[in-house]
Protein backbone atom coordinates (compact mmCIF):
# COMPACT_ATOMS: atom_id res chain seq x y z
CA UNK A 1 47.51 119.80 93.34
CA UNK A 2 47.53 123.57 91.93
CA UNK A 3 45.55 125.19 89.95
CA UNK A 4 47.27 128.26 88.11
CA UNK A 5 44.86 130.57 86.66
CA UNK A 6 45.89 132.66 83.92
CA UNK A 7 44.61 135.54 81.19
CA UNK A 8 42.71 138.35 83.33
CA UNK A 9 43.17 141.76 81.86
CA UNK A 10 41.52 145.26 81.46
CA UNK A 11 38.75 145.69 78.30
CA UNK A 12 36.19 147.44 77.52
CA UNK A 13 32.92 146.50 77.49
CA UNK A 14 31.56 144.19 74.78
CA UNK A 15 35.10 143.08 74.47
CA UNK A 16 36.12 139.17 75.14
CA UNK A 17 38.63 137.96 77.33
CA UNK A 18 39.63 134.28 77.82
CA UNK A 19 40.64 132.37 81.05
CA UNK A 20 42.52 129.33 82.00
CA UNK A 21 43.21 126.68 84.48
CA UNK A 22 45.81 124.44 84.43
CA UNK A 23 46.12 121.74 87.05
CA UNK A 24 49.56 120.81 87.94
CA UNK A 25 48.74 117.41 87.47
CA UNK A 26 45.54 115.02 87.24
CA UNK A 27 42.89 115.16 90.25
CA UNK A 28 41.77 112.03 91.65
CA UNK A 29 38.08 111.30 91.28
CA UNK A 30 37.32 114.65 90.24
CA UNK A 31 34.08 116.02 89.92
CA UNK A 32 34.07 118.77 88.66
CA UNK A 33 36.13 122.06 87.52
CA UNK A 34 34.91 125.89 87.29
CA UNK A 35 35.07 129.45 87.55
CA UNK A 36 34.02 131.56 90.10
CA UNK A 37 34.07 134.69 90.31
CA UNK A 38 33.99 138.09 93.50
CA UNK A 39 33.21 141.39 93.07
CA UNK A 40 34.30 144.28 95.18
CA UNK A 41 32.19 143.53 98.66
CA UNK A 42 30.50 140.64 96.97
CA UNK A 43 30.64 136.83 97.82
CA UNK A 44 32.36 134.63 95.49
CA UNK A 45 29.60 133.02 92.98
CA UNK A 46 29.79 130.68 90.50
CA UNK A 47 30.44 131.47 87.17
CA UNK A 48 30.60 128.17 85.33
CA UNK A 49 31.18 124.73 85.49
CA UNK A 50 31.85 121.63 83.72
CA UNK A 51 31.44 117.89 85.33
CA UNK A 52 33.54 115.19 85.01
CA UNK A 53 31.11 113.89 82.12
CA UNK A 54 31.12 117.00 80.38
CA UNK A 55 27.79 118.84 81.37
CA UNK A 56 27.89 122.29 82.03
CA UNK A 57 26.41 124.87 83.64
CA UNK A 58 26.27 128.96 84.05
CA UNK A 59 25.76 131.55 86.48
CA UNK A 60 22.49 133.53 85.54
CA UNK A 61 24.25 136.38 83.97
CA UNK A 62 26.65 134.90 81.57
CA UNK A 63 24.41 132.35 80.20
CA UNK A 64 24.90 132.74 76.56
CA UNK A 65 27.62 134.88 76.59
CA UNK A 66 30.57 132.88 78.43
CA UNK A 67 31.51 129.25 77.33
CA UNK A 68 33.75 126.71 79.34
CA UNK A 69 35.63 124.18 78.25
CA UNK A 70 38.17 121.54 78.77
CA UNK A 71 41.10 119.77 77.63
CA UNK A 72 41.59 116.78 79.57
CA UNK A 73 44.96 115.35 78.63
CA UNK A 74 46.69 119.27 79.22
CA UNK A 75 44.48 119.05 82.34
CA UNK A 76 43.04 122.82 81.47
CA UNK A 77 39.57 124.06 82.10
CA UNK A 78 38.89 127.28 79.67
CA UNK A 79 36.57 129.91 79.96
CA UNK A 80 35.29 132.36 76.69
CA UNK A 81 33.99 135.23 77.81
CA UNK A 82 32.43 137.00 75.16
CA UNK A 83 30.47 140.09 75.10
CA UNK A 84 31.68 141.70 78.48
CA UNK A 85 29.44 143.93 80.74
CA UNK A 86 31.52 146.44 83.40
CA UNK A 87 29.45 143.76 86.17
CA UNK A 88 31.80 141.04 84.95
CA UNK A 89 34.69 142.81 87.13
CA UNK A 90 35.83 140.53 89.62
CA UNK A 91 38.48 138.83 90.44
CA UNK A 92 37.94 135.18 88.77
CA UNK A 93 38.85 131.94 90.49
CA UNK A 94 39.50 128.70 88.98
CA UNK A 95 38.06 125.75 91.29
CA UNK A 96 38.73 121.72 91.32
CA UNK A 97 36.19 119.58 93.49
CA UNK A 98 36.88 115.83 94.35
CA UNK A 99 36.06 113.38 97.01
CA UNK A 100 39.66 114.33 98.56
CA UNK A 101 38.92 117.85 99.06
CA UNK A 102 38.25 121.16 96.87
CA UNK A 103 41.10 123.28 94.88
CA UNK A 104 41.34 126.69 94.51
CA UNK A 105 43.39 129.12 91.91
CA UNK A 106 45.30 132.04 92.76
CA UNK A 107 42.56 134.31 91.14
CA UNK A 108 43.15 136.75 87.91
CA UNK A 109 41.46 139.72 87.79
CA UNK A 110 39.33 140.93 84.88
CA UNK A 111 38.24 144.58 84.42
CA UNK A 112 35.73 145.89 82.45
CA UNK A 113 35.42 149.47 81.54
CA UNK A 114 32.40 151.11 80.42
C-alpha cells in the first residue's frame, strides 16, 4: 500500500491550506488514518486522526482550527487547515495503521509566513 500525500504550499498566516491522502488501494483491518506533522529539529507529532469508526482526534494546537476527514470509497483522508499560525510549518505526513503494519506518506511541506 501507498499513501500519496498531496496539497502543501507556502501562505501566510491566517490563511488555509488543505491536505490529502490517497491510499493506493484499501488497507486491511485498518485502524486508523492521520496526519502528522515535523518541524525543523522537532519530532514528528500527531496532528490528527480519524478511526476506523469515524472518531477523531487533534493535536493540542490545532484543535478548533484544523478538521479531518474521510472519503472511504476514494480511500482519501483530508485535512482543513484553517486559520494558519507560522508554528504550523512542517513538513506534514499522512499515516495508515493496521494490524499488518503502519503506512507512511511521502510528506508535503506547508509554510507559513508571518
Amino acid at each position: 500500500v501507498q499513501l500519496q500525500a498531496s496539497g502543501g504550499g507556502l501562505v501566510q498566516a491566517g490563511g488555509s491550506l488543505r491536505l490529502s491522502c490517497a491510499a493506493s488501494r484499501s488497507i486491511p483491518s485498518v485502524s486508523g488514518m492521520g496526519w502528522y506533522r515535523q518541524a525543523p529539529g522537532k519530532e514528528r507529532d500527531l496532528v490528527a486522526w480519524i478511526y476506523s469508526n469515524g472518531i477523531t482526534k487533534y493535536g493540542v494546537s490545532v484543535e478548533g482550527r484544523f478538521t479531518i476527514s474521510r472519503d472511504i470509497r476514494r480511500k482519501t483522508v483530508s485535512l482543513q487547515m484553517d486559520s494558519l499560525k507560522p508554528e504550523d510549518t512542517g513538513v506534514y505526513y499522512c499515516n495508515a495503521k493496521s494490524v499488518r503494519g503502519d503506512y507512511w506518506g511521502q510528506g508535503t511541506q506547508v509554510t507559513v509566513s508571518s
